[in-house]
N, C-alpha and C. Protein backbone atom coordinates (compact mmCIF):
# COMPACT_ATOMS: atom_id res chain seq x y z
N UNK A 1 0.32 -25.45 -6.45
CA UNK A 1 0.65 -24.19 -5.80
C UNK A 1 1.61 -24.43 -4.63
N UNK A 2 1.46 -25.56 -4.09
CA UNK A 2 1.98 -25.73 -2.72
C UNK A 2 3.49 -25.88 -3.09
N UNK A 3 3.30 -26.96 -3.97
CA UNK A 3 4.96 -27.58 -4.82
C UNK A 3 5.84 -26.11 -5.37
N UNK A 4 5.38 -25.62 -6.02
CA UNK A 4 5.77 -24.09 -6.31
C UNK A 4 6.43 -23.44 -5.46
N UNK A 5 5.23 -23.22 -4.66
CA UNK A 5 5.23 -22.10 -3.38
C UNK A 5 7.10 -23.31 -2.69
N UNK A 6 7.27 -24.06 -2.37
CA UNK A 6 7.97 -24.86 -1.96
C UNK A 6 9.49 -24.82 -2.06
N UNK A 7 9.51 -24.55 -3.80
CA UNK A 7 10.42 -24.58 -4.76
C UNK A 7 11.10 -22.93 -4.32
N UNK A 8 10.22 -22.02 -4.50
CA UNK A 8 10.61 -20.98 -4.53
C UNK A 8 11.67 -20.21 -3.44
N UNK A 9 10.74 -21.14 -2.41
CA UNK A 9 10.94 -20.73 -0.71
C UNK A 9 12.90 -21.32 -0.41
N UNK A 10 12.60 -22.39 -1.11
CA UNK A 10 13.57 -23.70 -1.05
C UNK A 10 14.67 -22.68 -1.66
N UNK A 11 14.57 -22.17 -3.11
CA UNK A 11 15.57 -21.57 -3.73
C UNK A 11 15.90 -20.04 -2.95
N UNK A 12 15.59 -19.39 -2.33
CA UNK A 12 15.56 -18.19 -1.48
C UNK A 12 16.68 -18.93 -0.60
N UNK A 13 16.40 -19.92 0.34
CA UNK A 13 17.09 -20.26 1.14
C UNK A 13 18.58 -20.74 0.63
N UNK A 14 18.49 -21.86 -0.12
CA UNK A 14 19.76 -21.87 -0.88
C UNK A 14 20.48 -21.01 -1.49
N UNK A 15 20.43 -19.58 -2.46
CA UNK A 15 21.09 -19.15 -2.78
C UNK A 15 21.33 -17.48 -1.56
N UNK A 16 20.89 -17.35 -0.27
CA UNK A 16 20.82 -16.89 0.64
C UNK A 16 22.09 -17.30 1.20
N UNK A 17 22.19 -18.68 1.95
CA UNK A 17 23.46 -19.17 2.74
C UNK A 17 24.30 -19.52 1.79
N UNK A 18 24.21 -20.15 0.33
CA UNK A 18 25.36 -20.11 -0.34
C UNK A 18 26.07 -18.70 -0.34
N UNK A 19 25.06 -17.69 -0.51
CA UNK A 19 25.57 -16.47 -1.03
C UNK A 19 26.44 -16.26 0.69
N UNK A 20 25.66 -16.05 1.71
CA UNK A 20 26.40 -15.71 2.95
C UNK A 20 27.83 -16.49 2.64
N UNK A 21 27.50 -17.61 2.82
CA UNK A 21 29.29 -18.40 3.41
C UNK A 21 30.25 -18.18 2.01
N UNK A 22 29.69 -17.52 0.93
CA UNK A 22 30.77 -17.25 -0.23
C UNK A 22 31.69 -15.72 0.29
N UNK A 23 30.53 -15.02 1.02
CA UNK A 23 30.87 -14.05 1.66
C UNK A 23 32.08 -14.36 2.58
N UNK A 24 31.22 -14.96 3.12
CA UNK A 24 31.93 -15.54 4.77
C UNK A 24 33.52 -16.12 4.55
N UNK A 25 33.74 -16.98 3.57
CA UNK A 25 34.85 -17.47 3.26
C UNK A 25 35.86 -16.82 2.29
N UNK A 26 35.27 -15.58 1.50
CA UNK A 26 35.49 -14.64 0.53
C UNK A 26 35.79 -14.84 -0.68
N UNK A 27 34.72 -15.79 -0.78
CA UNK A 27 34.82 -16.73 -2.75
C UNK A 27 34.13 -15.85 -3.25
N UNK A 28 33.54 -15.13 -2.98
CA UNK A 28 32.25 -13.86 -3.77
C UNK A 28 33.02 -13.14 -3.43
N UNK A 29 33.97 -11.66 -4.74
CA UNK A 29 34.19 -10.39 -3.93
C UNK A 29 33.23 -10.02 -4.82
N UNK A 30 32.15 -9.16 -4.18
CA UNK A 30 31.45 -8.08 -5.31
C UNK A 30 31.92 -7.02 -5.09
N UNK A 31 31.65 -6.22 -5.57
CA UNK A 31 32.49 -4.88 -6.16
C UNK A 31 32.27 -3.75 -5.12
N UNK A 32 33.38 -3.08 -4.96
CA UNK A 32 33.82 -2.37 -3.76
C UNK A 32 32.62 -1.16 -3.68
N UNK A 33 31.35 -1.06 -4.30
CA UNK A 33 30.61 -0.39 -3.83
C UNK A 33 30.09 0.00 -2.46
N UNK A 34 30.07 -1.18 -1.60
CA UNK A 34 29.64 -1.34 -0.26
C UNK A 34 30.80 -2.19 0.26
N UNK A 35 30.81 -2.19 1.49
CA UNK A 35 31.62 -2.96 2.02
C UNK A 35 30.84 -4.09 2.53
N UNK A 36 31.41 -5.58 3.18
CA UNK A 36 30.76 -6.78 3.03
C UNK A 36 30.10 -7.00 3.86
N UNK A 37 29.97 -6.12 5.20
CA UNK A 37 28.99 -5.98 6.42
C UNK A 37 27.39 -6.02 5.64
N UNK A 38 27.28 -4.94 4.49
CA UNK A 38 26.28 -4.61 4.06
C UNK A 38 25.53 -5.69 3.41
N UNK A 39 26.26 -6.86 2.53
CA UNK A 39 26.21 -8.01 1.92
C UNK A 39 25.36 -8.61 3.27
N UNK A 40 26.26 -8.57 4.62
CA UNK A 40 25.97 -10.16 5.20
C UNK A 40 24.10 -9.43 5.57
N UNK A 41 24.25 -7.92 5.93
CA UNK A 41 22.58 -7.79 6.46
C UNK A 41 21.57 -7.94 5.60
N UNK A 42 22.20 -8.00 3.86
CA UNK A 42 21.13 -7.86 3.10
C UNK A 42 20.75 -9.40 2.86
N UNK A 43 21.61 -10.36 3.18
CA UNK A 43 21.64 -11.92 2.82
C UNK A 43 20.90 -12.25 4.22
N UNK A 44 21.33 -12.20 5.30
CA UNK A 44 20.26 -12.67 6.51
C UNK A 44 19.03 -12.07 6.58
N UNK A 45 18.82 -10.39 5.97
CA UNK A 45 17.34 -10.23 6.57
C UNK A 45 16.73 -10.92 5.34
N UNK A 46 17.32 -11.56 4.00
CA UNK A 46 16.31 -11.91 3.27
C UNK A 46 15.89 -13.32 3.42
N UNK A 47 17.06 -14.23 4.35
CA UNK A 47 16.85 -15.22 4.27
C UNK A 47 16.03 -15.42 5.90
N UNK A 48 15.61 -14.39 6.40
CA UNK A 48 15.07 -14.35 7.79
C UNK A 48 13.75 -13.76 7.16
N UNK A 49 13.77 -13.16 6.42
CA UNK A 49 12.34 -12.59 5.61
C UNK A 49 11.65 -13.80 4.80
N UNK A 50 12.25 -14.47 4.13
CA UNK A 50 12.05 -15.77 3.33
C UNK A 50 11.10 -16.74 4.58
N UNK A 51 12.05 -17.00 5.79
CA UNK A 51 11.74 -18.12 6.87
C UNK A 51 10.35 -17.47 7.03
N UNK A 52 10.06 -16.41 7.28
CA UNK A 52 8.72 -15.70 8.19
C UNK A 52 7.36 -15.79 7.17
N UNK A 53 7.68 -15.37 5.92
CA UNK A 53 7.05 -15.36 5.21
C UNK A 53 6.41 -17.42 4.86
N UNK A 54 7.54 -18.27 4.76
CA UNK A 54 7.01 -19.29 4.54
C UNK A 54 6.08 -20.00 5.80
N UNK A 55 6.51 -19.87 6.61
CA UNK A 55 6.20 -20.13 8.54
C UNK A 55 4.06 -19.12 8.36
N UNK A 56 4.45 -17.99 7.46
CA UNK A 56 3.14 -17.36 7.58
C UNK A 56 1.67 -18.09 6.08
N UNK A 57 2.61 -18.26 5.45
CA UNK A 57 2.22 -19.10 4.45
C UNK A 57 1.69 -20.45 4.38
N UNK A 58 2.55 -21.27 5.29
CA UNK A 58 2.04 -22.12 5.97
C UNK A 58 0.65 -22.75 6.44
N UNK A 59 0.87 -21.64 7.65
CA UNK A 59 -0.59 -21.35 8.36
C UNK A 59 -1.57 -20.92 7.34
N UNK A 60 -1.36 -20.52 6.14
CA UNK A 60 -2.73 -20.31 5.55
C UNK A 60 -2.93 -21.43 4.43
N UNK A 61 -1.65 -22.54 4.18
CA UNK A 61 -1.85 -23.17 3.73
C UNK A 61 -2.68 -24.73 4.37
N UNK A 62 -2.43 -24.77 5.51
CA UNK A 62 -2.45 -25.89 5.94
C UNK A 62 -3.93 -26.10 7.31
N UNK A 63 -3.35 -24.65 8.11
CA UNK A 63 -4.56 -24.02 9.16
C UNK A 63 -4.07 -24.51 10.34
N UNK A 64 -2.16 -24.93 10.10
CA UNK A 64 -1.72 -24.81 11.38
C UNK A 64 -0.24 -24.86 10.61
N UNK A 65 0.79 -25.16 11.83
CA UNK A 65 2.53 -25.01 11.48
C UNK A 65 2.85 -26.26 10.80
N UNK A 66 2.26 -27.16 11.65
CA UNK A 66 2.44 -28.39 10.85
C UNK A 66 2.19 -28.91 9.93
């Protein structure tokens, strides 16, 4: 579960900042539905949602941060 839980967290984060700096550098255009402001809030709050969630996960995995 832990290894899993790990993997998952791990892949959130990676395709999060890949996705940001493809933004950031403008190797990703996605399609002019939204403009790319909207991209960068939906890529940080998930990869800031990802951090909180594992940080809370943690603690119930372990019974502290460490």
């Amino acid at each position: 579960m832990r290894i899993l839980f790990n993997i998952i967290f791990s892949a959130i984060l990676v395709i999060g900042l890949v996705g940001f700096w493809a933004l950031f550098l403008n190797l990703w255009k996605p399609k002019k539905k939204w403009p790319a402001w909207v991209g960068y809030i939906i890529l940080i709050g998930t990869w800031f949602a990802a951090i909180r969630y594992y940080l809370l996960h943690q603690v119930d995995l372990y019974g502290t941060l460490y």
